[in-house]
N, C-alpha and C. Protein backbone atom coordinates (compact mmCIF):
# COMPACT_ATOMS: atom_id res chain seq x y z
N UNK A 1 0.85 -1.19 0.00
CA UNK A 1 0.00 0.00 0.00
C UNK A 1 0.89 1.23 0.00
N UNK A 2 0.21 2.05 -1.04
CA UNK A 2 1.35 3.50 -1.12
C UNK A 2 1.51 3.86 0.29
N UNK A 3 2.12 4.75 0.75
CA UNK A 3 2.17 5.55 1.70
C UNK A 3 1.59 7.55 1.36
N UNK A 4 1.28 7.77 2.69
CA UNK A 4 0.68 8.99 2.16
C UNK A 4 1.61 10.50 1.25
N UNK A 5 2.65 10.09 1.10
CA UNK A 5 3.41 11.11 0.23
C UNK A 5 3.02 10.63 -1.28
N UNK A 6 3.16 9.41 -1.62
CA UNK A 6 2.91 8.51 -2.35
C UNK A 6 1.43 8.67 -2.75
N UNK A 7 0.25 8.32 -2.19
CA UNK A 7 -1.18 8.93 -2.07
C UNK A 7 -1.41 10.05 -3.03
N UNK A 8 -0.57 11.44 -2.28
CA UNK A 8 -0.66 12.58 -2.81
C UNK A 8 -0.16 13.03 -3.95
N UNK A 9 0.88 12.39 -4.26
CA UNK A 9 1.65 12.51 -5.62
C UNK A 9 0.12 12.18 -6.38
N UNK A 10 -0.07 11.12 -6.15
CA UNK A 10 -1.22 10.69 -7.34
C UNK A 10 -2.04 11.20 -6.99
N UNK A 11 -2.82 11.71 -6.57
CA UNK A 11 -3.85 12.83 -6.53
C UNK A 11 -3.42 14.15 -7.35
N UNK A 12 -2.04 14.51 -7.30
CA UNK A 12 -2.18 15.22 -8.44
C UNK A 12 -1.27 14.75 -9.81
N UNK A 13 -2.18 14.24 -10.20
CA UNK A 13 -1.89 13.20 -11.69
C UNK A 13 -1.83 14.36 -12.55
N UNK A 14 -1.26 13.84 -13.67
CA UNK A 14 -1.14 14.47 -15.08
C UNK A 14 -2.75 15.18 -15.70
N UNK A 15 -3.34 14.80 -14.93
CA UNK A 15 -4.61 15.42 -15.29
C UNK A 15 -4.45 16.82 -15.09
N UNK A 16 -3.91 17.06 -13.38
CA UNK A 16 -3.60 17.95 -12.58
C UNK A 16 -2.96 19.31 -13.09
N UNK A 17 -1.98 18.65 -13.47
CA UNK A 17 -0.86 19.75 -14.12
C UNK A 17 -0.08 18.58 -15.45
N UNK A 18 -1.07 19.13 -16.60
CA UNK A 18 -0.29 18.18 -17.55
C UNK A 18 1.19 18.46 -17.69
N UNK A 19 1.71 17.30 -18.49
CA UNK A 19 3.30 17.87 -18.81
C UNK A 19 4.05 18.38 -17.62
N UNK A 20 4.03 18.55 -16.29
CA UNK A 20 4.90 18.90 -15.33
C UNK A 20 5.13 17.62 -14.34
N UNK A 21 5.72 16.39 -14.42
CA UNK A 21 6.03 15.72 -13.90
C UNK A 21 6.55 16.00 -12.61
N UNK A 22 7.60 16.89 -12.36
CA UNK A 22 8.48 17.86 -11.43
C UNK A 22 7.53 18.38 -10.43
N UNK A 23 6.10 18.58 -10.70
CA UNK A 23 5.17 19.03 -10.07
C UNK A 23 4.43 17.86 -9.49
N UNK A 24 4.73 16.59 -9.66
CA UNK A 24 3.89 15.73 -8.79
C UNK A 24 4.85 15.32 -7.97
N UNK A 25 6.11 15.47 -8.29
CA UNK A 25 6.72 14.30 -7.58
C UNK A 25 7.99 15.31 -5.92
N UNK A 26 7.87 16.09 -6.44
CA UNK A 26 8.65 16.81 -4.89
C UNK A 26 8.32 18.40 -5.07
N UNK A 27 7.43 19.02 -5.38
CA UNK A 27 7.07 20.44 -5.51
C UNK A 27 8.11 21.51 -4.57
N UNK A 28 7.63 20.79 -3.40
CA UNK A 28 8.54 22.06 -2.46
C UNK A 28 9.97 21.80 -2.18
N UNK A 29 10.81 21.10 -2.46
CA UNK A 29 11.77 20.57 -2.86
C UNK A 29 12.66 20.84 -4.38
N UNK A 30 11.78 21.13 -5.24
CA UNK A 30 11.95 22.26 -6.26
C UNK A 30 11.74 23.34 -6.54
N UNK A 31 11.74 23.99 -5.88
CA UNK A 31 11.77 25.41 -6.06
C UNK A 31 10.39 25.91 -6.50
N UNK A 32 9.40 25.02 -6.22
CA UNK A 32 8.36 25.55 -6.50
C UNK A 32 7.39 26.18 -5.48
N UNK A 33 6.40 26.66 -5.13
CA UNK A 33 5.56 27.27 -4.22
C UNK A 33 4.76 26.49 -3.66
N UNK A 34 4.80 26.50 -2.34
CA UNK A 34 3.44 25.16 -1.84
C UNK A 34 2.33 25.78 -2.16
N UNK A 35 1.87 27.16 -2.20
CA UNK A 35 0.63 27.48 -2.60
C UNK A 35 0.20 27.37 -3.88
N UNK A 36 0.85 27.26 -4.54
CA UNK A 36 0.23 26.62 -6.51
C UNK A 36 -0.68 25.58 -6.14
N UNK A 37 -1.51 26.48 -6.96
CA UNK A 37 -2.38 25.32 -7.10
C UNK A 37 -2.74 25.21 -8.80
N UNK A 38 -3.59 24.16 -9.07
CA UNK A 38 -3.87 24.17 -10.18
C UNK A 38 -5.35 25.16 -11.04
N UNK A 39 -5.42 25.94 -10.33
CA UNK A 39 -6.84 27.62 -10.78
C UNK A 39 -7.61 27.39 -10.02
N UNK A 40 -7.88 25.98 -9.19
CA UNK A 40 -9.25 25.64 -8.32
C UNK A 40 -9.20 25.93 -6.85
N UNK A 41 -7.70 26.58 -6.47
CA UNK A 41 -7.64 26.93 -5.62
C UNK A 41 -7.31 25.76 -4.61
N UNK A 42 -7.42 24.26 -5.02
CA UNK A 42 -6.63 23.44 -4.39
C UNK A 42 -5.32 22.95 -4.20
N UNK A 43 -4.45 23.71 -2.88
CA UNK A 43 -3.45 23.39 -3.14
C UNK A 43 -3.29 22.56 -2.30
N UNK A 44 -1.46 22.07 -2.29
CA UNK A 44 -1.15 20.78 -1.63
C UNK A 44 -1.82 20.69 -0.49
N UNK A 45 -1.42 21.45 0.32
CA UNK A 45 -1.69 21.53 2.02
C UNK A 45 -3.96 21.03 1.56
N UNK A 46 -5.01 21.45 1.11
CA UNK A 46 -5.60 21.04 0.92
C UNK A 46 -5.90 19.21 0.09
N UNK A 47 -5.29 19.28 -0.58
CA UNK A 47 -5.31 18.06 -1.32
C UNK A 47 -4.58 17.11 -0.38
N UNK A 48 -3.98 17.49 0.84
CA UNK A 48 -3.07 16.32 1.63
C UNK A 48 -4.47 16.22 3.01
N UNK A 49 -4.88 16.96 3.06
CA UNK A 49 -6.42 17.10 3.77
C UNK A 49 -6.90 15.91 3.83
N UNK A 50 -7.35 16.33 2.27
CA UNK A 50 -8.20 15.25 1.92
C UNK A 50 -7.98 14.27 1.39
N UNK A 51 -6.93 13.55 1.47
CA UNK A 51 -5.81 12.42 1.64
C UNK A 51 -6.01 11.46 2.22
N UNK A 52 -5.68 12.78 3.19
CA UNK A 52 -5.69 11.76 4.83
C UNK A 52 -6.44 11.70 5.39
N UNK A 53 -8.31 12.58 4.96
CA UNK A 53 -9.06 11.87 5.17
C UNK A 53 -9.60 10.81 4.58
N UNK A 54 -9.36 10.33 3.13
CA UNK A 54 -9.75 9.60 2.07
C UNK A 54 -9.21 8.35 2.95
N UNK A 55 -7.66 8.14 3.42
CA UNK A 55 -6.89 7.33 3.13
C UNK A 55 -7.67 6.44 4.61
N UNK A 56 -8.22 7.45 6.32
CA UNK A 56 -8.84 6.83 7.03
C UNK A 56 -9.93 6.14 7.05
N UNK A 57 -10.73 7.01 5.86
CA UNK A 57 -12.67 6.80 5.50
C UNK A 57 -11.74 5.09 4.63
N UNK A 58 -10.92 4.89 4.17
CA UNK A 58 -10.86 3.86 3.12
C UNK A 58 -9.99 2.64 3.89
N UNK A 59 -9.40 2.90 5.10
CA UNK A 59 -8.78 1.82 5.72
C UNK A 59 -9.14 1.48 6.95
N UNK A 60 -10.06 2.81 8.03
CA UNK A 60 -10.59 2.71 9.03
C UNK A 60 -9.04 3.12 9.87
N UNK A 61 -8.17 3.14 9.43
CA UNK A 61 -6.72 3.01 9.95
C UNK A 61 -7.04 4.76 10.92
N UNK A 62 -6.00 5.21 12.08
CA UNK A 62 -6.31 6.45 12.62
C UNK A 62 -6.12 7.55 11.86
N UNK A 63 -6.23 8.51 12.45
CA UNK A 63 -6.24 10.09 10.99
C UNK A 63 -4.42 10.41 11.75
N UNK A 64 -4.04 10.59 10.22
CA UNK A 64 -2.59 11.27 10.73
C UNK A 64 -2.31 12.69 9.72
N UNK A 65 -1.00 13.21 10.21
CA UNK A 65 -1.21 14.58 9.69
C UNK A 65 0.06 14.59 8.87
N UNK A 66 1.10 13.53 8.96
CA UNK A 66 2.47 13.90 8.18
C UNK A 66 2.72 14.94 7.55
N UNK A 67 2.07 14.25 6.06
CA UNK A 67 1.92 15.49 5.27
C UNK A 67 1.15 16.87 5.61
N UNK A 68 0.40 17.13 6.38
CA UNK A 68 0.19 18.31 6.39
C UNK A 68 0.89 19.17 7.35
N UNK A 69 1.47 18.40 8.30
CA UNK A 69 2.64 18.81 9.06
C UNK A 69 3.76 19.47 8.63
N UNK A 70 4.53 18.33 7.31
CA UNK A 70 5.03 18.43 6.38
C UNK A 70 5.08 19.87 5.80
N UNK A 71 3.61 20.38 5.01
CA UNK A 71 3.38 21.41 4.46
C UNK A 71 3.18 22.60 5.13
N UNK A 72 2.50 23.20 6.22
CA UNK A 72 2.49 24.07 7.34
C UNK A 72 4.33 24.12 7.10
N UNK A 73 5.15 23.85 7.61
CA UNK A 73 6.20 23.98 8.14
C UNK A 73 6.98 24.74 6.74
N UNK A 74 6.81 24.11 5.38
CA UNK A 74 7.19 24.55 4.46
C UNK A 74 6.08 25.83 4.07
N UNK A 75 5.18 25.99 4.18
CA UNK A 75 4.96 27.37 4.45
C UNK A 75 3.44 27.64 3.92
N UNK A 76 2.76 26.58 3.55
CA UNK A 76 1.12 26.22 2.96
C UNK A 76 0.56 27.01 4.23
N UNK A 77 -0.73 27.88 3.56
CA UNK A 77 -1.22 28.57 4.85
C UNK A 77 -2.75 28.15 4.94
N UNK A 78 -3.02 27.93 5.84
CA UNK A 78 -4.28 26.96 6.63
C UNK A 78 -5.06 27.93 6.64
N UNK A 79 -5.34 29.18 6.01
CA UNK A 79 -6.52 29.78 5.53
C UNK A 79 -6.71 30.34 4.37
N UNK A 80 -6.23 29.77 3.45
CA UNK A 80 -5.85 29.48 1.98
C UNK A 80 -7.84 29.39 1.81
N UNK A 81 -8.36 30.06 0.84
CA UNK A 81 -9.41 30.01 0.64
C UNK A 81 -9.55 29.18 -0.76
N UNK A 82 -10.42 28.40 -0.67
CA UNK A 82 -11.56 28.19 -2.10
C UNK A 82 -12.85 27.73 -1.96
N UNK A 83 -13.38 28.32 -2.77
CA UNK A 83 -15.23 28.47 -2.91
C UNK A 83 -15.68 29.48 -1.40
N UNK A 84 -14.66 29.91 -0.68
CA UNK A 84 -15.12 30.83 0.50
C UNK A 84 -14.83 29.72 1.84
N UNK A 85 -13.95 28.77 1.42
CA UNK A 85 -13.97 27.83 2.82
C UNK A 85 -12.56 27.80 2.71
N UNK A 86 -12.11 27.73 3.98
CA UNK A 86 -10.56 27.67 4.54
C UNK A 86 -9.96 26.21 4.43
N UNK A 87 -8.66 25.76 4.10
CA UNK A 87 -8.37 24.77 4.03
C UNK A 87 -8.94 24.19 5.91
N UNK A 88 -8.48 24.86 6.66
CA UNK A 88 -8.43 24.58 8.41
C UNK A 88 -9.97 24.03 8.29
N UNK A 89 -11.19 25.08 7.99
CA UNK A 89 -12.89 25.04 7.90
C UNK A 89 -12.85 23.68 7.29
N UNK A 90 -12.31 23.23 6.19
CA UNK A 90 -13.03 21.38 5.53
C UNK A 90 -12.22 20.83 6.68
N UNK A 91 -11.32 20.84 7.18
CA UNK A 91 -10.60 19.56 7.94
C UNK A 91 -11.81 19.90 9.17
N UNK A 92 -12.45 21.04 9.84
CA UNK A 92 -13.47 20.55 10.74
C UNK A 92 -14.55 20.20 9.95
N UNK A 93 -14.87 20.68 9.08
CA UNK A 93 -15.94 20.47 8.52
C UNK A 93 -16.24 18.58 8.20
N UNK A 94 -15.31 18.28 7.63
CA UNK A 94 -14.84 16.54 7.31
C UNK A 94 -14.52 16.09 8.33
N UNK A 95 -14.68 16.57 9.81
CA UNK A 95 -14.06 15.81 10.71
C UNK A 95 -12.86 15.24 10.72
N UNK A 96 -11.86 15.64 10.14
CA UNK A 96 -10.31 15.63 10.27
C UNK A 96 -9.65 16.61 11.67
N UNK A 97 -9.99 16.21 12.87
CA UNK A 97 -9.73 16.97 14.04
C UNK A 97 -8.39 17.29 14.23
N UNK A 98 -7.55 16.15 14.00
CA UNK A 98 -6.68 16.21 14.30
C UNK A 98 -5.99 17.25 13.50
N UNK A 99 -5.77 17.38 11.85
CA UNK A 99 -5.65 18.20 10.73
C UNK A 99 -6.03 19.40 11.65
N UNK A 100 -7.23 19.71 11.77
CA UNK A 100 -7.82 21.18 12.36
C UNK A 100 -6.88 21.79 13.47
N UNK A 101 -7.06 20.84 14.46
CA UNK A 101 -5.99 21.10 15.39
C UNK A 101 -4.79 21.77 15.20
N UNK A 102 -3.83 21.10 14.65
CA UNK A 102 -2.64 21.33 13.93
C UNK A 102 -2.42 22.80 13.16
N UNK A 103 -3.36 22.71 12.84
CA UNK A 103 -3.84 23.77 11.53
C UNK A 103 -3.60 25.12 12.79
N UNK A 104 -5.34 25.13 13.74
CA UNK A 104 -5.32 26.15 14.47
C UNK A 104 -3.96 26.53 15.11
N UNK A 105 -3.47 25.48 16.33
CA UNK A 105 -2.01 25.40 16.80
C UNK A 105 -1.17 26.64 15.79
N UNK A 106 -1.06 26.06 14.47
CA UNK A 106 -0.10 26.92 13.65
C UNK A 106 -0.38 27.95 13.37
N UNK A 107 -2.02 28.14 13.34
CA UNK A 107 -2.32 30.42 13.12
C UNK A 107 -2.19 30.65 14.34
N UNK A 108 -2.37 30.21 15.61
CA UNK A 108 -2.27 30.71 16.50
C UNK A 108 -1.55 30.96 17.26
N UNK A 109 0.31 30.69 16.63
CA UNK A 109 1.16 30.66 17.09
C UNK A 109 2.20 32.13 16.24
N UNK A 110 1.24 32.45 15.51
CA UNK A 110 1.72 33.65 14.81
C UNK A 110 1.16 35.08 15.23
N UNK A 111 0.01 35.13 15.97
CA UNK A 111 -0.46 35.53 16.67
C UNK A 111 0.10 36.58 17.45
């Protein structure tokens, strides 16, 4: 079974960002921006969200945050808007507590 870095790569498939291979496979590691997204306003730190909620709803396994740990630290910001909802708002909203947590912890430490 992939692991969740692994997961996320394929979530953003060639569909995603055609022709940029470089873009699925280590983004922030290349010099690229964790906030790119592909126009829909989903970026990594969102798409690792909903990952790792996909990856619990599909194994029953516990909710973990690696990757979004991961991304916070590299610099994805947890009130990154699309459609008017905060990446932080779906992780409560989806019941990803732990995600939320994490999330709040990190605006509220800038504070």
């Amino acid at each position: 079974m992939p692991g969740p870095v692994q997961v996320l790569r394929d979530k953003r498939s060639s569909s995603a960002f055609p022709g940029a291979p470089e873009r699925r496979s280590e983004p922030h590691d290349a010099g690229h921006d964790v906030e790119d997204d592909n126009g829909d306003g989903w970026t990594l730190l969102r798409h690792a969200v909903d990952t790792e909620i996909d990856g619990h709803d599909q194994t029953g396994k516990p909710l973990h945050v690696d990757v979004t740990a991961l991304l916070l630290a590299r610099g994805a910001d947890p009130l990154r808007s699309a459609d008017g909802v905060t990446v932080v708002a779906e992780a409560e909203r989806r019941g990803h507590w732990l995600a939320a947590e994490l999330m709040n912890a990190w605006i509220g430490r800038s504070r």
